[in-house]
Protein backbone atom coordinates (compact mmCIF):
# COMPACT_ATOMS: atom_id res chain seq x y z
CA UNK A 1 93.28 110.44 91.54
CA UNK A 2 93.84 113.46 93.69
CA UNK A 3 91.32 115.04 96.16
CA UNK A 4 90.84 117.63 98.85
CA UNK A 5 93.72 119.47 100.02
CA UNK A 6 96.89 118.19 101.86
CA UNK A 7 99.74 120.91 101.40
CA UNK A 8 102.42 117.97 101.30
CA UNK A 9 100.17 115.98 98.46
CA UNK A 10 99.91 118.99 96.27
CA UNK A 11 103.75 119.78 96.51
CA UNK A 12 104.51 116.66 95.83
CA UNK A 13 101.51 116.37 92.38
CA UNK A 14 103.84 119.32 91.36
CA UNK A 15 107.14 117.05 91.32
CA UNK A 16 105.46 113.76 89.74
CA UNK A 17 103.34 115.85 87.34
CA UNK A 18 106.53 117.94 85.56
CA UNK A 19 106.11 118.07 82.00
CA UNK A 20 102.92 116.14 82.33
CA UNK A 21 99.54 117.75 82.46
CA UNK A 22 97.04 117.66 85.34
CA UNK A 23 93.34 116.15 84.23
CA UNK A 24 91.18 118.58 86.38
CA UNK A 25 87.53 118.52 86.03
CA UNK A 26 86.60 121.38 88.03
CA UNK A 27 88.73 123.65 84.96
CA UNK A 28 86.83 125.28 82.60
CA UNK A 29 90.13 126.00 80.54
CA UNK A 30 93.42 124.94 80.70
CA UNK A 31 96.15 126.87 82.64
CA UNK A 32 99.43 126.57 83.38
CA UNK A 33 102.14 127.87 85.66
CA UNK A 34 104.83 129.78 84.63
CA UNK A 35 107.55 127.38 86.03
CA UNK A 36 105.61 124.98 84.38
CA UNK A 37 105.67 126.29 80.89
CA UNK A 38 109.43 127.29 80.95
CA UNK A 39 110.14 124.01 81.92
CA UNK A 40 108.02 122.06 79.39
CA UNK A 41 108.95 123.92 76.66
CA UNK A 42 112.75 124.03 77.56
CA UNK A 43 112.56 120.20 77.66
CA UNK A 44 111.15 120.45 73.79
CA UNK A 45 113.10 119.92 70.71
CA UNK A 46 114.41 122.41 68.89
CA UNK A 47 111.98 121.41 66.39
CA UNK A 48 109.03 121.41 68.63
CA UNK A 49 109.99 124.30 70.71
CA UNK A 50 110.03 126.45 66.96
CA UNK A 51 106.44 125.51 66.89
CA UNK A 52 105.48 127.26 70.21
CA UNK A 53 103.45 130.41 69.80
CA UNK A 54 102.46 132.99 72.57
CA UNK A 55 99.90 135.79 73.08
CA UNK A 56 98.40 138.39 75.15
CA UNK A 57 95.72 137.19 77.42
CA UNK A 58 94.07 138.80 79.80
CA UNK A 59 91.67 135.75 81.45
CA UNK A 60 91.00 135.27 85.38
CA UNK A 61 91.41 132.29 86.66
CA UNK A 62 89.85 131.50 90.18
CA UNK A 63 91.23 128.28 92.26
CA UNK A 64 89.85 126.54 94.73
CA UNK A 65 90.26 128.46 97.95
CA UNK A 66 88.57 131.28 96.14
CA UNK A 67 92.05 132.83 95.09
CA UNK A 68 91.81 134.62 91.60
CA UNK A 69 95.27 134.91 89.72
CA UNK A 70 94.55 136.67 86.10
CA UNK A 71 96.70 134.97 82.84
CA UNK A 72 100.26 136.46 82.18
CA UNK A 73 99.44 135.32 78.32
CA UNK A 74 98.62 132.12 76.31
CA UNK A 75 100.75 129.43 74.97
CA UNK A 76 99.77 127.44 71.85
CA UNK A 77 102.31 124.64 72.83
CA UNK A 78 102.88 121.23 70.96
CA UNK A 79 101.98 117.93 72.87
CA UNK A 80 101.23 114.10 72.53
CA UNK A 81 97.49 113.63 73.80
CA UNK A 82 96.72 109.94 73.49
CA UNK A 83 99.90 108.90 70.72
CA UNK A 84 98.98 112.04 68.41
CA UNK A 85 100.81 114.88 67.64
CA UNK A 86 98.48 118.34 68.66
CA UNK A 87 98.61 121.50 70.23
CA UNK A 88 96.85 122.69 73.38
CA UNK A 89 96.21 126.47 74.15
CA UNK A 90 97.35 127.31 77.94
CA UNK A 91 96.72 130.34 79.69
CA UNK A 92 100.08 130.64 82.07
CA UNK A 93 99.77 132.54 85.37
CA UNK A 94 102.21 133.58 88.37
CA UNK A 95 101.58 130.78 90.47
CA UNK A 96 104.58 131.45 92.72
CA UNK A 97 102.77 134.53 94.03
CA UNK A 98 100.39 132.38 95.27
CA UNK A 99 99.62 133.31 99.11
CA UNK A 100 99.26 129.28 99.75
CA UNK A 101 99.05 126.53 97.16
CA UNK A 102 96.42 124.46 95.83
């Protein structure tokens, strides 16, 4: 369980949390940084990676120092949630533009 903010905790969430997802119940809908996606679905299967869809979205998100970064576009991407096969819908933003992190 994560709280508060500690720039050194966050930084290192990022590194234990790669290609695992981030339970966040102050989220209203799931995003995703671009790093993030590219590396997640590079690390699929060929197979899996084929099933990986992507639109135009145009959502905001705001974090929680108030920052607002809007979506870059939305990934339909396949996962394992709890031993099933399933998809999850992530908005991806820019989070390297970030002025500080989360």
């Amino acid at each position: 369980m994560f709280t508060g903010f500690n720039k050194k905790s966050i930084m290192e969430l990022g590194v234990q949390a790669r290609n695992c997802a981030v339970l966040d119940s102050a989220c209203s809908s799931t995003v995703a940084g671009e790093m993030w996606m590219k590396s997640y679905v590079g690390s699929l299967s060929d197979e899996d990676r084929a099933k990986v869809t992507k639109e135009e979205s145009d959502k905001v998100f705001k974090f929680g120092g108030g920052e607002k970064l809007q979506s870059k576009s939305s990934y339909c991407i396949p996962v394992v949630l709890a031993g099933k096969d399933t998809f999850i819908r992530a908005d991806v933003v820019d989070s390297e533009d970030r002025k500080s992190t989360r």
